[in-house]
Protein backbone atom coordinates (compact mmCIF):
# COMPACT_ATOMS: atom_id res chain seq x y z
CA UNK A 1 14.98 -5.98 1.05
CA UNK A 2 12.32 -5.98 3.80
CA UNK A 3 13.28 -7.89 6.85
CA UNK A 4 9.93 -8.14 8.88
CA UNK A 5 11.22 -8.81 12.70
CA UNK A 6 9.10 -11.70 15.05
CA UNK A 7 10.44 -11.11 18.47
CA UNK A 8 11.15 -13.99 21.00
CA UNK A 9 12.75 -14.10 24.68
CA UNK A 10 15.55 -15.97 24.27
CA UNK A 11 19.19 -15.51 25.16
CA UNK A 12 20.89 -16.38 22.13
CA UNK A 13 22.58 -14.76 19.79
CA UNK A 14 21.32 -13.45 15.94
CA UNK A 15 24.13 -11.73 14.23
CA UNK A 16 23.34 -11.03 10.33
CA UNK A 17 24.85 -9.81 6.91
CA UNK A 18 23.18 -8.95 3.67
CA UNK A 19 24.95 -8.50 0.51
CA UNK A 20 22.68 -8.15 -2.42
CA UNK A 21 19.97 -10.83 -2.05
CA UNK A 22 22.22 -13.13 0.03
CA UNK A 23 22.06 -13.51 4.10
CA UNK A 24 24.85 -14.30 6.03
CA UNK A 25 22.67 -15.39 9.26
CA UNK A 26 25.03 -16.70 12.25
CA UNK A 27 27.71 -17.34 9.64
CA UNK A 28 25.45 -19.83 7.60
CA UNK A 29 25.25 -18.24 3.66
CA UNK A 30 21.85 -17.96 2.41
CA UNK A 31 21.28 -17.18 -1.26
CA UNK A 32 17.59 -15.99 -2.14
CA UNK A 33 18.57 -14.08 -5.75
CA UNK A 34 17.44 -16.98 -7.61
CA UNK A 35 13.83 -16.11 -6.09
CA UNK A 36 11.55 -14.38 -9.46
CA UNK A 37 9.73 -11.52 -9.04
CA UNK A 38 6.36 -12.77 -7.50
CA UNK A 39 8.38 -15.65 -6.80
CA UNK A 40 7.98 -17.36 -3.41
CA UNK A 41 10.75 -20.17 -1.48
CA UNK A 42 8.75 -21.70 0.73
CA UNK A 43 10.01 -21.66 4.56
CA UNK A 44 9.98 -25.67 4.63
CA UNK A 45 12.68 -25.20 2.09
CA UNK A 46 15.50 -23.14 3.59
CA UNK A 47 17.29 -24.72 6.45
CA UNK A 48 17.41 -21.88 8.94
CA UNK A 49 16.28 -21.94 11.79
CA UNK A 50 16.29 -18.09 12.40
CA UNK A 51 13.64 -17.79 9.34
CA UNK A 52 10.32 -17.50 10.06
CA UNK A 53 8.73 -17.29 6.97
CA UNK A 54 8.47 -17.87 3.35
CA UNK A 55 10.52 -15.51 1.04
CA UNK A 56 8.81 -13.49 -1.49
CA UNK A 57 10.09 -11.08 -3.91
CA UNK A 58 7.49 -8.24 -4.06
CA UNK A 59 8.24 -5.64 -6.82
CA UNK A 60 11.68 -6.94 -7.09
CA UNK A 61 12.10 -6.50 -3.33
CA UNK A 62 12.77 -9.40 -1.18
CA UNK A 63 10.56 -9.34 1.96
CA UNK A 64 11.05 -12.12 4.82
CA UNK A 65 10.87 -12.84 8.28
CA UNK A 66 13.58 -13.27 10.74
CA UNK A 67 13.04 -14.35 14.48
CA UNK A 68 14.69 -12.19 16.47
CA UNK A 69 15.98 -12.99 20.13
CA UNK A 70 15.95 -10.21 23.45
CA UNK A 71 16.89 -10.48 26.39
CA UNK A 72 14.66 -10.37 29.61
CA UNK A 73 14.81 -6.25 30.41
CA UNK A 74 14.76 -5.47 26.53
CA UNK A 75 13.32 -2.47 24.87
CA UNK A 76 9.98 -1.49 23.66
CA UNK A 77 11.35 -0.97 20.12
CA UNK A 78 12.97 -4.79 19.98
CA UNK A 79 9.53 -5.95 21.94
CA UNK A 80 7.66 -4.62 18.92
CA UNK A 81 10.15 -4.01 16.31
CA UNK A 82 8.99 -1.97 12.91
CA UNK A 83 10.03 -3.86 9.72
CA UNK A 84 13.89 -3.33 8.49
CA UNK A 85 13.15 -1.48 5.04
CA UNK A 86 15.99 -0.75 2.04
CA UNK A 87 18.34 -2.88 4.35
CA UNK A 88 21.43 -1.83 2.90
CA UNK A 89 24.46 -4.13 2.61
CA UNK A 90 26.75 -4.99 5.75
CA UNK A 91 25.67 -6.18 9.34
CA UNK A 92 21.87 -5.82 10.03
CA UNK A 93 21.08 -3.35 12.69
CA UNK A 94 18.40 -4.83 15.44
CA UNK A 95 16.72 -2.41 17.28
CA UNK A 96 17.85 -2.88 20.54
């Protein structure tokens, strides 16, 4: 999976799972393994806020787009975050 990162200033809070091809995003469940390979969900159709994109699968891969929040005095790296790639299962790690 390939999370691709859009950074905003906000002050709330993203906190986020993956298991397999399923997001836990804020404690909502979000189930994309029914997406084919070269499939794509549109955006309009997943009821999350957080996503900021549509979801593809790309060589089997998922690849999406998460908005991610920062605070005021936040770093370079979560200003202009690199793309999560192989996100392994457990909590996603934001760069900070």
């Amino acid at each position: 999976m390939t999370i691709n990162l859009s950074p905003q200033r906000r002050d709330d809070t993203l906190m986020v799972t993956k298991a397999g091809d399923v997001l836990t995003i804020n404690g909502t469940e979000f189930d994309f393994s029914q997406v084919p390979d070269g499939g794509l969900l549109p955006r309009d159709a997943v009821d999350c806020p957080w996503l900021a994109s549509d979801v593809e699968r790309v060589d089997g891969e998922l690849v999406l787009t998460l908005l991610m929040p920062h605070g005021a005095n936040a770093s370079e790296a979560a200003r202009f975050p690199e793309p999560l790639t192989n996100v392994p299962d457990g909590e996603v790690e934001f760069p900070q």
